[in-house]
PDB file of N, CA and C in Angstrom:
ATOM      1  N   UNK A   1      33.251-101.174 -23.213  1.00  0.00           N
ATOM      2  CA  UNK A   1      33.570 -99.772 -23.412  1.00  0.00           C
ATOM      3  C   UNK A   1      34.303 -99.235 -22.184  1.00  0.00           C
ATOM      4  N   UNK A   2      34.539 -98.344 -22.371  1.00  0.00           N
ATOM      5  CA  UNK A   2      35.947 -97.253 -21.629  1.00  0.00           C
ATOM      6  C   UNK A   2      36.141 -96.114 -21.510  1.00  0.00           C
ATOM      7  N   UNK A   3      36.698 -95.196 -20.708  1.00  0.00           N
ATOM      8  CA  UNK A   3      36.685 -93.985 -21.197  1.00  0.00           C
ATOM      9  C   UNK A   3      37.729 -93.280 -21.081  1.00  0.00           C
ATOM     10  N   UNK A   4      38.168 -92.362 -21.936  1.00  0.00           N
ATOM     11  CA  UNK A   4      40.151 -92.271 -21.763  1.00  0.00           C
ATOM     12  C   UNK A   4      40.014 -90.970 -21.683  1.00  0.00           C
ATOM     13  N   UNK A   5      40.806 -90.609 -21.294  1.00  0.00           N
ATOM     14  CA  UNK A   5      41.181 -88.876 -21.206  1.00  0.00           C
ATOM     15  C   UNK A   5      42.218 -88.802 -22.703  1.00  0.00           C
ATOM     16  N   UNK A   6      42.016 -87.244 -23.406  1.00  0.00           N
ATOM     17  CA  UNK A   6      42.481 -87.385 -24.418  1.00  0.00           C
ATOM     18  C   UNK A   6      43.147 -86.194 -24.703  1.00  0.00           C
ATOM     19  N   UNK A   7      43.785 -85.853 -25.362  1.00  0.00           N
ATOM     20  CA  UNK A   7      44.963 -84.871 -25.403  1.00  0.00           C
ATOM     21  C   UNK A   7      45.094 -83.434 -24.812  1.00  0.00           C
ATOM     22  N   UNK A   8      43.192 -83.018 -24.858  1.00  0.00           N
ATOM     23  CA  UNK A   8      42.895 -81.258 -24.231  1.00  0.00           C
ATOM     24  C   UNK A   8      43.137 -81.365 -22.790  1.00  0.00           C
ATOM     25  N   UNK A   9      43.262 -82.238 -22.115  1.00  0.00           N
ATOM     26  CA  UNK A   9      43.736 -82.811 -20.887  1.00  0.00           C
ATOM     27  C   UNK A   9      44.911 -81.509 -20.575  1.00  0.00           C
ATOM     28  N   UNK A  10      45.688 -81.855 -21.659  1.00  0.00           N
ATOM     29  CA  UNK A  10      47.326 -81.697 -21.258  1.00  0.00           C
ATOM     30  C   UNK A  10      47.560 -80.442 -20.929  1.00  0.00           C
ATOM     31  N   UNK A  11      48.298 -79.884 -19.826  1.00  0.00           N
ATOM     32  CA  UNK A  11      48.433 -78.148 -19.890  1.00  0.00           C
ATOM     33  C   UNK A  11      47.097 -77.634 -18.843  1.00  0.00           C
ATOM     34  N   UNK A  12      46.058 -78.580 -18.814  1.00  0.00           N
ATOM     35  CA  UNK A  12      44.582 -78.004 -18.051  1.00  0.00           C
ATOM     36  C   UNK A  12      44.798 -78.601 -16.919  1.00  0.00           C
ATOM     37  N   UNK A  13      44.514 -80.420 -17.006  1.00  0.00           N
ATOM     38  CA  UNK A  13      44.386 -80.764 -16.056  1.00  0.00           C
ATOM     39  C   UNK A  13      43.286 -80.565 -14.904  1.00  0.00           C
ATOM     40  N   UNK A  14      42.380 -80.571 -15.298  1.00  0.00           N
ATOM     41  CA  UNK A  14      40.956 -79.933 -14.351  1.00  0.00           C
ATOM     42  C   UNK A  14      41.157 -81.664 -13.412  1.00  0.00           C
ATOM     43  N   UNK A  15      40.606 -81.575 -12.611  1.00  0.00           N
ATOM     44  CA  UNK A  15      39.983 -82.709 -11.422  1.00  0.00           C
ATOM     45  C   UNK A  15      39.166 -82.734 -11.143  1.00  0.00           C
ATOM     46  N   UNK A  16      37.896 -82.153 -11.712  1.00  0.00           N
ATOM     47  CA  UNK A  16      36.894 -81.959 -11.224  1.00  0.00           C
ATOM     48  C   UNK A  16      35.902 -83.687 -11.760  1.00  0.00           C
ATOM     49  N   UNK A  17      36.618 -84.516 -12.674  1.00  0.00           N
ATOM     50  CA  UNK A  17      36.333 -85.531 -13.009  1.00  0.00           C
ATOM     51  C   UNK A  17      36.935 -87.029 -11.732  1.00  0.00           C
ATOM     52  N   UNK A  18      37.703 -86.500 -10.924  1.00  0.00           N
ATOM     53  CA  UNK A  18      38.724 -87.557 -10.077  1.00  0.00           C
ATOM     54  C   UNK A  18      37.511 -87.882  -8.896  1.00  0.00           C
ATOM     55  N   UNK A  19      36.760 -87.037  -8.719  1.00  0.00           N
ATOM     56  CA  UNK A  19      35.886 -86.269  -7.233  1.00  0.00           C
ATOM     57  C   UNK A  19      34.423 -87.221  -7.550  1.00  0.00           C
ATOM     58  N   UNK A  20      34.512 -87.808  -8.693  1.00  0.00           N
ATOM     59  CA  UNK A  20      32.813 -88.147  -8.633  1.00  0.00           C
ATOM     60  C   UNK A  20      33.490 -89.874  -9.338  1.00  0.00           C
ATOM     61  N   UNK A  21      34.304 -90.055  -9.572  1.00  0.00           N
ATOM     62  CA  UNK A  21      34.732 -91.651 -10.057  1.00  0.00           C
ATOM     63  C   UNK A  21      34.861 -92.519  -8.892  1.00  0.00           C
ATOM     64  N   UNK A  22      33.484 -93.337  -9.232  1.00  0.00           N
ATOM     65  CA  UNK A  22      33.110 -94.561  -7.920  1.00  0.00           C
ATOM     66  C   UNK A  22      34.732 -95.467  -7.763  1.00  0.00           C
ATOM     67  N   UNK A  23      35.418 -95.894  -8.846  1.00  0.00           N
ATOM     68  CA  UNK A  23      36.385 -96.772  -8.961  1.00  0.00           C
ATOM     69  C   UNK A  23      37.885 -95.792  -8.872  1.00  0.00           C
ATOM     70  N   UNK A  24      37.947 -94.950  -8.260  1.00  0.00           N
ATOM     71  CA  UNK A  24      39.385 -94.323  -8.061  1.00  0.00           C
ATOM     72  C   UNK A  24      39.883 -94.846  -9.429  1.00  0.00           C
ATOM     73  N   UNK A  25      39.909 -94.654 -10.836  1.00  0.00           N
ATOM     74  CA  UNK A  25      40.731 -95.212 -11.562  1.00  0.00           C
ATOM     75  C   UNK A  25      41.111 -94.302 -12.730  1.00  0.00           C
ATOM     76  N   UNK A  26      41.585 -93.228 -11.828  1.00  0.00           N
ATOM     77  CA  UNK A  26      42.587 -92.154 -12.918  1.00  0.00           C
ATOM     78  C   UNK A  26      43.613 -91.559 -12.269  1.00  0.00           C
ATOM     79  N   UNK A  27      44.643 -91.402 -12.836  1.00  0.00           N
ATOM     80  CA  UNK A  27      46.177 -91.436 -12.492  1.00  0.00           C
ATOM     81  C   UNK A  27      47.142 -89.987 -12.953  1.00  0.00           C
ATOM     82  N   UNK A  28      47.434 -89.605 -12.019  1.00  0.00           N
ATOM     83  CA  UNK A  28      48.101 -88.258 -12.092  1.00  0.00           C
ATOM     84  C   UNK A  28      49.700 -88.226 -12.892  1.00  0.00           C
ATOM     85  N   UNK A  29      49.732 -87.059 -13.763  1.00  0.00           N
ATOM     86  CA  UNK A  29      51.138 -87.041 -14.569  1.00  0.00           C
ATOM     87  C   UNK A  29      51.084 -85.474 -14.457  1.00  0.00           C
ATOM     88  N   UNK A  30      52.429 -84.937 -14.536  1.00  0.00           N
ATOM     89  CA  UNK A  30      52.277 -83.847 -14.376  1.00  0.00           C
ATOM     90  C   UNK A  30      52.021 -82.906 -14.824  1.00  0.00           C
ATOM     91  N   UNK A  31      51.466 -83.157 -16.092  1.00  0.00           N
ATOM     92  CA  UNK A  31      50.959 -81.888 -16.779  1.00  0.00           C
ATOM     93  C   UNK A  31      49.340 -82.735 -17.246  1.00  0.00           C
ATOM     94  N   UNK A  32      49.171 -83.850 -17.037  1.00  0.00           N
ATOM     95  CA  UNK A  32      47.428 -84.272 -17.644  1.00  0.00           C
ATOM     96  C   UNK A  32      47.421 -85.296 -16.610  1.00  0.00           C
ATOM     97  N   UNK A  33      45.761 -86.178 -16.899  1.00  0.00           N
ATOM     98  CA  UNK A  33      45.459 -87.171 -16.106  1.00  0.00           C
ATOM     99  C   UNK A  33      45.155 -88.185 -17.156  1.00  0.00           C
ATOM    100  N   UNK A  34      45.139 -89.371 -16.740  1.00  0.00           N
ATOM    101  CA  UNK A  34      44.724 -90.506 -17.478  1.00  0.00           C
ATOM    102  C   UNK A  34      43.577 -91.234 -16.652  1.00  0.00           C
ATOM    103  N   UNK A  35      43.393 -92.495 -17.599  1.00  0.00           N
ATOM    104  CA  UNK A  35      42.057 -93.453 -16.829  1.00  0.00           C
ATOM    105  C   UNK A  35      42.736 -94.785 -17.010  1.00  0.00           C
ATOM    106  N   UNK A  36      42.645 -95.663 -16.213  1.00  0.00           N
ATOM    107  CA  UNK A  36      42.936 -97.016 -16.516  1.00  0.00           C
ATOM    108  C   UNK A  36      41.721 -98.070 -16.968  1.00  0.00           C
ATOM    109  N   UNK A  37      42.423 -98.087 -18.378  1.00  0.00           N
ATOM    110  CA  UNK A  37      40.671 -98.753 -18.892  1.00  0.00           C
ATOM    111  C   UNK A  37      40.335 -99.797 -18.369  1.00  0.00           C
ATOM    112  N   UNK A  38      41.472-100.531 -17.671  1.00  0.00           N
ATOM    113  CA  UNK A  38      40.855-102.073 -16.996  1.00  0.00           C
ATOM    114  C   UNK A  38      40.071-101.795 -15.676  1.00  0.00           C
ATOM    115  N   UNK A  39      40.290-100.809 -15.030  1.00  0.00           N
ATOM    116  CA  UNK A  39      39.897-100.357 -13.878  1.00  0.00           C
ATOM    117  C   UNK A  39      38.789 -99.427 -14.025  1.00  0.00           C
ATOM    118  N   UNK A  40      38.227 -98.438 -14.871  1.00  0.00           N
ATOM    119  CA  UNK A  40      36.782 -98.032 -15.307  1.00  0.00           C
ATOM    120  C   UNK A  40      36.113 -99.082 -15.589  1.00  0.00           C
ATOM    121  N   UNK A  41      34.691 -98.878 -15.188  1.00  0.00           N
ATOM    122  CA  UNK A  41      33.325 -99.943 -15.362  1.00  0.00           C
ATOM    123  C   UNK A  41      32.563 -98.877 -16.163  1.00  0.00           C
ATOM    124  N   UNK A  42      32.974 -97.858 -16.687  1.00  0.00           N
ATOM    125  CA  UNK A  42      32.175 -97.086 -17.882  1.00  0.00           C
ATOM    126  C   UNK A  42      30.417 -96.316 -17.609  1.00  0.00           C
ATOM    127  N   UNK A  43      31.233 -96.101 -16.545  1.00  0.00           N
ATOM    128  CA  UNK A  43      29.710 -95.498 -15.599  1.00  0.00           C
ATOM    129  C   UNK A  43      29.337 -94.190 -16.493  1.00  0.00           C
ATOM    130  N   UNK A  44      30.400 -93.658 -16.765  1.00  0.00           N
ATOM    131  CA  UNK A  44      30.190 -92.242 -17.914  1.00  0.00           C
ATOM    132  C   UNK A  44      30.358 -91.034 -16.625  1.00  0.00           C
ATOM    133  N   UNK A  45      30.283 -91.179 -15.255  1.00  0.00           N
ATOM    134  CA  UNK A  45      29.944 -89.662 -14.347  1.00  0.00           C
ATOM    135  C   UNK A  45      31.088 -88.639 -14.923  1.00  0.00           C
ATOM    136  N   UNK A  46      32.218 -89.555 -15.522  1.00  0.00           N
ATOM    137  CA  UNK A  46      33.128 -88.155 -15.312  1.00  0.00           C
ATOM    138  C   UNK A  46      33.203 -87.415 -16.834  1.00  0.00           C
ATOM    139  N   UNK A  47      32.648 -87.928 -17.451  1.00  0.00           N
ATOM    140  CA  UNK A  47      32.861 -87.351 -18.577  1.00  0.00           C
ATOM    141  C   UNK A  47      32.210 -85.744 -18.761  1.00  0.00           C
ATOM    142  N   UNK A  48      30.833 -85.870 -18.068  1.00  0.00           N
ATOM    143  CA  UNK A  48      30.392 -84.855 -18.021  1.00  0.00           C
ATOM    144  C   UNK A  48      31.097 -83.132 -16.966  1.00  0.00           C
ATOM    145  N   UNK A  49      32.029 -83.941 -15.900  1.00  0.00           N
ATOM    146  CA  UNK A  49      32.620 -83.348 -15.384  1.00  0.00           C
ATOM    147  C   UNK A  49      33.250 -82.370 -16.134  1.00  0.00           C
ATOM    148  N   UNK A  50      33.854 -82.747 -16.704  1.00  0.00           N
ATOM    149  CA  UNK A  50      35.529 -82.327 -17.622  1.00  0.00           C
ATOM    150  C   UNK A  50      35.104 -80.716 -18.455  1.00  0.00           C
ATOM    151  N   UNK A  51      35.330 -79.570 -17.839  1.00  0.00           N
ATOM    152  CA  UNK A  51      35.398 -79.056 -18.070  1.00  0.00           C
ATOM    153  C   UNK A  51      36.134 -78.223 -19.718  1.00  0.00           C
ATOM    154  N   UNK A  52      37.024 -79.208 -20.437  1.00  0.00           N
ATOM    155  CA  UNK A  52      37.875 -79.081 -21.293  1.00  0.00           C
ATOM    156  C   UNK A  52      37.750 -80.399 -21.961  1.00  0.00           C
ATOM    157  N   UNK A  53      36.526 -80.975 -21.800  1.00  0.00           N
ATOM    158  CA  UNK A  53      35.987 -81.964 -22.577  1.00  0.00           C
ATOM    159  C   UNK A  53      37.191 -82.526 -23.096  1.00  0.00           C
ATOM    160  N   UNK A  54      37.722 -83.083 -22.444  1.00  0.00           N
ATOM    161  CA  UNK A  54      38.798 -83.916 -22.491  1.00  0.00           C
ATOM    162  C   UNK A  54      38.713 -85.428 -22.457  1.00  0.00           C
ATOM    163  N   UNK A  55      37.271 -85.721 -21.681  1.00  0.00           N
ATOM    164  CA  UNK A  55      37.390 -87.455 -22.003  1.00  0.00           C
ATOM    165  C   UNK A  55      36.637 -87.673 -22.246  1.00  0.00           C
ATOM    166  N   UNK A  56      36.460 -88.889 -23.415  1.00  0.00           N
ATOM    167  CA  UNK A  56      35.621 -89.665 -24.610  1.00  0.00           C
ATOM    168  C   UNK A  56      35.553 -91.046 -24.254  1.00  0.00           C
ATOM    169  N   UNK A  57      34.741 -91.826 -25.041  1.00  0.00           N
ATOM    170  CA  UNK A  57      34.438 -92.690 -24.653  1.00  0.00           C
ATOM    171  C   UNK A  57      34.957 -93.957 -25.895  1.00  0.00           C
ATOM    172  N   UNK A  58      35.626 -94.661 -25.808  1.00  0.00           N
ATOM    173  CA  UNK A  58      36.708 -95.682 -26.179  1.00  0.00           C
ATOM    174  C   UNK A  58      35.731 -95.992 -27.859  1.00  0.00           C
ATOM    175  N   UNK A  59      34.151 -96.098 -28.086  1.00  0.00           N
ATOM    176  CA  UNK A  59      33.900 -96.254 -29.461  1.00  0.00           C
ATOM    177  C   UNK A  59      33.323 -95.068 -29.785  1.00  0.00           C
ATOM    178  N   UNK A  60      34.136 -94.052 -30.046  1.00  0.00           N
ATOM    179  CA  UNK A  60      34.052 -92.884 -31.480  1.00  0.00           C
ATOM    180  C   UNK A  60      35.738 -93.479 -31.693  1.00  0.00           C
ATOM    181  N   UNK A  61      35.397 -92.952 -33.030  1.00  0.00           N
ATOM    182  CA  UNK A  61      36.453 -93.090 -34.230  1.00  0.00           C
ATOM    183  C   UNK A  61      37.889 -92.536 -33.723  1.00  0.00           C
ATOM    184  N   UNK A  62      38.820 -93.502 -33.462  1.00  0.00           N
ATOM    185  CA  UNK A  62      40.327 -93.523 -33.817  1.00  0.00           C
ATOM    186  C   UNK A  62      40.471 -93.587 -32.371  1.00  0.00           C
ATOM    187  N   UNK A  63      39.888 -93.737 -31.521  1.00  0.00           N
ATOM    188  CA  UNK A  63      40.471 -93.839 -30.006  1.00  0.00           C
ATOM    189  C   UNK A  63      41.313 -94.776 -29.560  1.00  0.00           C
ATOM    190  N   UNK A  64      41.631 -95.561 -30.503  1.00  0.00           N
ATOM    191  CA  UNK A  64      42.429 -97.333 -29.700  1.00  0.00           C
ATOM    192  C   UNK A  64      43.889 -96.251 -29.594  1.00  0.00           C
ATOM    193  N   UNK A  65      44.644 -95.621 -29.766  1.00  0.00           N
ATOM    194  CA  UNK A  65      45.941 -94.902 -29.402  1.00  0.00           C
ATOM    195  C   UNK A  65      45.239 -94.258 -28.039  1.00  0.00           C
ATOM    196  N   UNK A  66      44.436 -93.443 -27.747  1.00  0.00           N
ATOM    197  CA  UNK A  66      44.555 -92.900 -26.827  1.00  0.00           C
ATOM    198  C   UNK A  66      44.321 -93.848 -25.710  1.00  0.00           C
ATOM    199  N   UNK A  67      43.290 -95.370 -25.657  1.00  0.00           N
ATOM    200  CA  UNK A  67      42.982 -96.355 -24.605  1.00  0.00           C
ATOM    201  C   UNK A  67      44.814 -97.058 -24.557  1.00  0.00           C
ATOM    202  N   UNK A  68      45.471 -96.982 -25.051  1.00  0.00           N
ATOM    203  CA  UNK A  68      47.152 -97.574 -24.928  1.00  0.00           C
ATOM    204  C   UNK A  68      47.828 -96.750 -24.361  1.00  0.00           C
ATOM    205  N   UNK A  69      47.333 -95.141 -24.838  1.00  0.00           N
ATOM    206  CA  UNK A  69      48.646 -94.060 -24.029  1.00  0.00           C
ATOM    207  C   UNK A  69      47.787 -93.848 -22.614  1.00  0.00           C
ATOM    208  N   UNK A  70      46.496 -94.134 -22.674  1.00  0.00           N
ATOM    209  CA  UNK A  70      45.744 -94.075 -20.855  1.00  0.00           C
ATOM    210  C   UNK A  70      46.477 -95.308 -20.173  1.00  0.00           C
ATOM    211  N   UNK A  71      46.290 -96.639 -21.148  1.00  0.00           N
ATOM    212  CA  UNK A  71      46.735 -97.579 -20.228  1.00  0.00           C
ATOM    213  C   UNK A  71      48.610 -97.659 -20.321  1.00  0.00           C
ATOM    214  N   UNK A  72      49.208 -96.977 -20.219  1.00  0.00           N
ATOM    215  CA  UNK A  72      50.838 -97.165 -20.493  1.00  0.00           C
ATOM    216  C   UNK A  72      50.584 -95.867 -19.651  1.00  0.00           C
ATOM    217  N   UNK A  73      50.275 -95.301 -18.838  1.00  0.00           N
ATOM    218  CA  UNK A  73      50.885 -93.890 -18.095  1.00  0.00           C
ATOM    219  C   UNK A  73      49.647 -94.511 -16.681  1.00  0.00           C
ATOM    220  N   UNK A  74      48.495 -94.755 -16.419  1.00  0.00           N
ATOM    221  CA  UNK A  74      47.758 -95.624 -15.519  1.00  0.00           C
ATOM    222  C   UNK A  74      48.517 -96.060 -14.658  1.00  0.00           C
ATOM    223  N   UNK A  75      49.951 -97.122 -15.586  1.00  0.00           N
ATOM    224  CA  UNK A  75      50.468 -98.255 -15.040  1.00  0.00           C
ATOM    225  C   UNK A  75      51.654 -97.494 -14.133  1.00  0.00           C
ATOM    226  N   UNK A  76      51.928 -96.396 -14.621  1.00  0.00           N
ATOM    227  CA  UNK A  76      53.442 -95.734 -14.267  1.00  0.00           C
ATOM    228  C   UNK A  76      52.971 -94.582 -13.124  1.00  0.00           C
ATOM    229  N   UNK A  77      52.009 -93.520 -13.515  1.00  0.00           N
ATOM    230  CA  UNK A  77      51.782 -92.821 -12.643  1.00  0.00           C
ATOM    231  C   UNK A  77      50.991 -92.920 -11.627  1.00  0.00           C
ATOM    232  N   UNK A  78      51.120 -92.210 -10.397  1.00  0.00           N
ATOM    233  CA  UNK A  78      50.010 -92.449  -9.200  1.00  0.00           C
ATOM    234  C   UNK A  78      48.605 -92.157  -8.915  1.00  0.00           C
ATOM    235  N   UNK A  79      47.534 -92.508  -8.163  1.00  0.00           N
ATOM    236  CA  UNK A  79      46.291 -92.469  -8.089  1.00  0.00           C
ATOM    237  C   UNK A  79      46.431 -91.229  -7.750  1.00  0.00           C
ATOM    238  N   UNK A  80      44.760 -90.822  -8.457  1.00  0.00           N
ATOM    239  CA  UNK A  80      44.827 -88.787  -7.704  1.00  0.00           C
ATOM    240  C   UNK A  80      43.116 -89.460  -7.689  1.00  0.00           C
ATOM    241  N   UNK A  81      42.811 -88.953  -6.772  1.00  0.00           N
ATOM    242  CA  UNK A  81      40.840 -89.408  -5.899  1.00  0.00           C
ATOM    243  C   UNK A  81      40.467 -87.984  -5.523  1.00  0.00           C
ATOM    244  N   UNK A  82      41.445 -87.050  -5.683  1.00  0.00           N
ATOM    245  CA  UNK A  82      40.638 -85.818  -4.857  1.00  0.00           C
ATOM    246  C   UNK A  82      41.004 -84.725  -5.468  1.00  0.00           C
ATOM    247  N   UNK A  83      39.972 -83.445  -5.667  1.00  0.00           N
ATOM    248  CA  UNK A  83      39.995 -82.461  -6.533  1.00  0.00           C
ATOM    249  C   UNK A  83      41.238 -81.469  -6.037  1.00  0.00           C
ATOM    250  N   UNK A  84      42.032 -81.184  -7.088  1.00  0.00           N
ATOM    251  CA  UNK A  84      42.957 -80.240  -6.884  1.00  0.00           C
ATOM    252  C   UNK A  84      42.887 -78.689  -8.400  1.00  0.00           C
ATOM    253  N   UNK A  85      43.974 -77.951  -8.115  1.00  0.00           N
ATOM    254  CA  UNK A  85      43.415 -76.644  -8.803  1.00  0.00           C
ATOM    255  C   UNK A  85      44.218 -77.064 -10.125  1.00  0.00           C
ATOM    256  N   UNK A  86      43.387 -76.638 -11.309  1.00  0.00           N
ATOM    257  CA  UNK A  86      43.823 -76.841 -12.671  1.00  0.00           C
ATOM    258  C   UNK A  86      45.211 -76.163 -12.750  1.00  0.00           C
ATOM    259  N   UNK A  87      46.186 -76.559 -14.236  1.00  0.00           N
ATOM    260  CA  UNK A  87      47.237 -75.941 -13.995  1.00  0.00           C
ATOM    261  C   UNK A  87      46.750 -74.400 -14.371  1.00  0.00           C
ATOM    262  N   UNK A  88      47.958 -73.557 -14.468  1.00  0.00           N
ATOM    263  CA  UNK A  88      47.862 -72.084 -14.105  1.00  0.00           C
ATOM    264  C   UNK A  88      47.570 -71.755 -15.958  1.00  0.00           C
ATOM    265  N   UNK A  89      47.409 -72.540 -16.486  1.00  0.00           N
ATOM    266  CA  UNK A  89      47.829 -72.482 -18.483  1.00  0.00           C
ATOM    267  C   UNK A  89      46.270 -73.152 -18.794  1.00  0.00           C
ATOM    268  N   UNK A  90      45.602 -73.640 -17.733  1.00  0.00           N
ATOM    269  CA  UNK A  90      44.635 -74.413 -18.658  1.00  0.00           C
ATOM    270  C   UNK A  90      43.727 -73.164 -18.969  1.00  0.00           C
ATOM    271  N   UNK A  91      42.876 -72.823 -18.636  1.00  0.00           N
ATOM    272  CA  UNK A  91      42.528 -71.034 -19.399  1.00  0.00           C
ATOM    273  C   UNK A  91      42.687 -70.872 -21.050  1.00  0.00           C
ATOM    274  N   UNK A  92      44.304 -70.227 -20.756  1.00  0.00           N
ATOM    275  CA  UNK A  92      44.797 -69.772 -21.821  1.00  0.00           C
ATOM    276  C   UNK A  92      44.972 -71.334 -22.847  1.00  0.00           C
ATOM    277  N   UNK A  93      44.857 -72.469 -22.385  1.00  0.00           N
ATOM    278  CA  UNK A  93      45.286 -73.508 -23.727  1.00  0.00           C
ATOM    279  C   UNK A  93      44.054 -74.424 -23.833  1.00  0.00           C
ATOM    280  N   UNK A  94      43.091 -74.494 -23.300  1.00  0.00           N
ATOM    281  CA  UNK A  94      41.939 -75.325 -23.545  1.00  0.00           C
ATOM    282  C   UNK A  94      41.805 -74.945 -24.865  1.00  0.00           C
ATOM    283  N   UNK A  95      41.412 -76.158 -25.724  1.00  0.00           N
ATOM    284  CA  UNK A  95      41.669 -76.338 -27.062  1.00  0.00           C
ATOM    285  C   UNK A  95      42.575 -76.401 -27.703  1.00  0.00           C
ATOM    286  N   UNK A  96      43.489 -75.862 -27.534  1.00  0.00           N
ATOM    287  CA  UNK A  96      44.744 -75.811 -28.458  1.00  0.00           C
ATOM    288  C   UNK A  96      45.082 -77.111 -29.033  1.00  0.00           C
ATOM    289  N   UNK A  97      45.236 -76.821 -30.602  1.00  0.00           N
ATOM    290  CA  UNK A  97      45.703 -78.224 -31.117  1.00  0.00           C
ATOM    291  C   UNK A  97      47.273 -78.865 -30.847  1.00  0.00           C
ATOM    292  N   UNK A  98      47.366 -79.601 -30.901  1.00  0.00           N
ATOM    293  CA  UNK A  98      48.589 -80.198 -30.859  1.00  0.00           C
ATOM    294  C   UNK A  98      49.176 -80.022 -29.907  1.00  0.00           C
ATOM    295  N   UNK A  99      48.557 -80.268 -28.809  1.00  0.00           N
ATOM    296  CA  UNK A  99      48.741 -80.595 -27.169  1.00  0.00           C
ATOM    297  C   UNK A  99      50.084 -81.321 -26.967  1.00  0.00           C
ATOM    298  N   UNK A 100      49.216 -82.646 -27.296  1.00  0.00           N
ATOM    299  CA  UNK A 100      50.149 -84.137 -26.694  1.00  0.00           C
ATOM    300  C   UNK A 100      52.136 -83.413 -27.685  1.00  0.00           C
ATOM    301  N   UNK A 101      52.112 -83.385 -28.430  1.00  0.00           N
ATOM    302  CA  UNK A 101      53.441 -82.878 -29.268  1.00  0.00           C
ATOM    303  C   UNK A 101      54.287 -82.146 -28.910  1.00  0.00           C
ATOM    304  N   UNK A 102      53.551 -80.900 -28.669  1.00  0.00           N
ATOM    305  CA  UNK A 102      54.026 -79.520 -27.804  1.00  0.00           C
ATOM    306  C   UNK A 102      54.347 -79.702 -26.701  1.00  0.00           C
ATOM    307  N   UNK A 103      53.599 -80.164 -25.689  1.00  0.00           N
ATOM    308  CA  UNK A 103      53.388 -80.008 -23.995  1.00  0.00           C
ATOM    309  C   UNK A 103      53.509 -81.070 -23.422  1.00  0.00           C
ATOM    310  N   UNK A 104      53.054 -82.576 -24.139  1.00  0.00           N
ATOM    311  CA  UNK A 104      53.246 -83.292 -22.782  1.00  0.00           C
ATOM    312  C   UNK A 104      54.181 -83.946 -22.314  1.00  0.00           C
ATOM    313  N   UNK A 105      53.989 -84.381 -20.715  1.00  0.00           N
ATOM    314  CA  UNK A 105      55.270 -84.950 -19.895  1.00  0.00           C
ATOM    315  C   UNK A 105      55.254 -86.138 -19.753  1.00  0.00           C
ATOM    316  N   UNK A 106      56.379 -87.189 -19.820  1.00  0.00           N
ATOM    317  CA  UNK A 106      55.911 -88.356 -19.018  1.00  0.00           C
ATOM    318  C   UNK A 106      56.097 -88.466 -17.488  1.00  0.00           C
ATOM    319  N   UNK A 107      55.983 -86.929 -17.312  1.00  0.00           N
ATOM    320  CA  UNK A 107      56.997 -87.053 -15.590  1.00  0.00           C
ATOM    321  C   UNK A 107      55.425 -87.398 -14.762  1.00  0.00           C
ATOM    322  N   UNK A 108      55.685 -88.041 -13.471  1.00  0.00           N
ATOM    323  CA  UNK A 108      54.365 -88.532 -12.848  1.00  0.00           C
ATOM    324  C   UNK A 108      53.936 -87.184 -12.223  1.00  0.00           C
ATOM    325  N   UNK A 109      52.801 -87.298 -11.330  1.00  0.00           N
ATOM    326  CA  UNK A 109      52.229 -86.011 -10.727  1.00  0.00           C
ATOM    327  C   UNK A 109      52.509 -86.871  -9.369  1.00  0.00           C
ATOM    328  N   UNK A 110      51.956 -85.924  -8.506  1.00  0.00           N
ATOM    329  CA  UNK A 110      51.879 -86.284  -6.812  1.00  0.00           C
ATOM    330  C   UNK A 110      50.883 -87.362  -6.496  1.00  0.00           C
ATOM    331  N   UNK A 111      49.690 -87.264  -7.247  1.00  0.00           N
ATOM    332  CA  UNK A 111      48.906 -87.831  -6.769  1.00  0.00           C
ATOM    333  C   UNK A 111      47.862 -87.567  -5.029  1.00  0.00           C
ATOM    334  N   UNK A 112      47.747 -88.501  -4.859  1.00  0.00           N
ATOM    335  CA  UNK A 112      46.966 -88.300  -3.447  1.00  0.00           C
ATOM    336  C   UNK A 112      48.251 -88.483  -1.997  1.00  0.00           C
TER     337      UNK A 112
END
C-alpha cells in the first residue's frame, strides 16, 4: 500500500503533511503536491495532516490513475520537506469538483 495525494490538493496545496513524513517523499508542483509511491513506506502520518483531505490511501476504489499521476510528477518535480503557506485560493476552492481539469499545472514548484 501507498498513499497519493489526489486532486483537492490542486489550488490548496496545504504542507502541513511534508513536516511530519519520516521519508521526505513528496514533491512540489506549482499549484499541488504529490507522493512518490516507491519512496512512501505507508506509515499513514500524513494523511491525517491534510487539511483538504486530499490524500488517500492507494486501496479504496479507482486510485491506480492517481498512484501513476503521483508517480509521473514525483519523478519530474522537486522535494519540498518543510511547511510553507497554502496557496492564496485554497479557502475559497477546497472541494471544488473538477480540480485536476480546471486548475492543474505541470509546471514544478520550488521545492526546498
Amino acid at each position: 500500500m501507498t498513499y497519493v495525494v489526489t486532486d483537492n490538493c490542486i489550488m490548496c496545496k496545504y504542507t502541513d503533511c511534508v513536516e511530519v513524513c519520516p521519508v521526505d517523499c513528496f514533491y512540489e508542483g506549482e499549484n499541488t503536491l504529490v507522493i512518490h509511491p516507491d519512496e512512501c513506506i505507508d506509515c499513514g502520518v500524513c494523511e491525517p495532516e491534510c487539511p483538504a483531505d486530499a490524500i488517500r490511501p492507494d486501496t479504496e476504489p479507482n486510485m491506480e490513475d492517481w498512484v501513476e499521476f503521483n508517480r509521473k510528477y514525483s519523478e519530474l518535480w522537486p522535494v519540498i520537506t518543510q511547511k510553507k503557506d497554502p496557496m492564496p485560493t485554497a479557502a475559497e476552492l477546497d472541494g471544488t469538483e473538477g480540480k485536476l481539469e480546471k486548475y492543474f499545472s505541470e509546471a514544478p514548484g520550488e521545492g526546498d
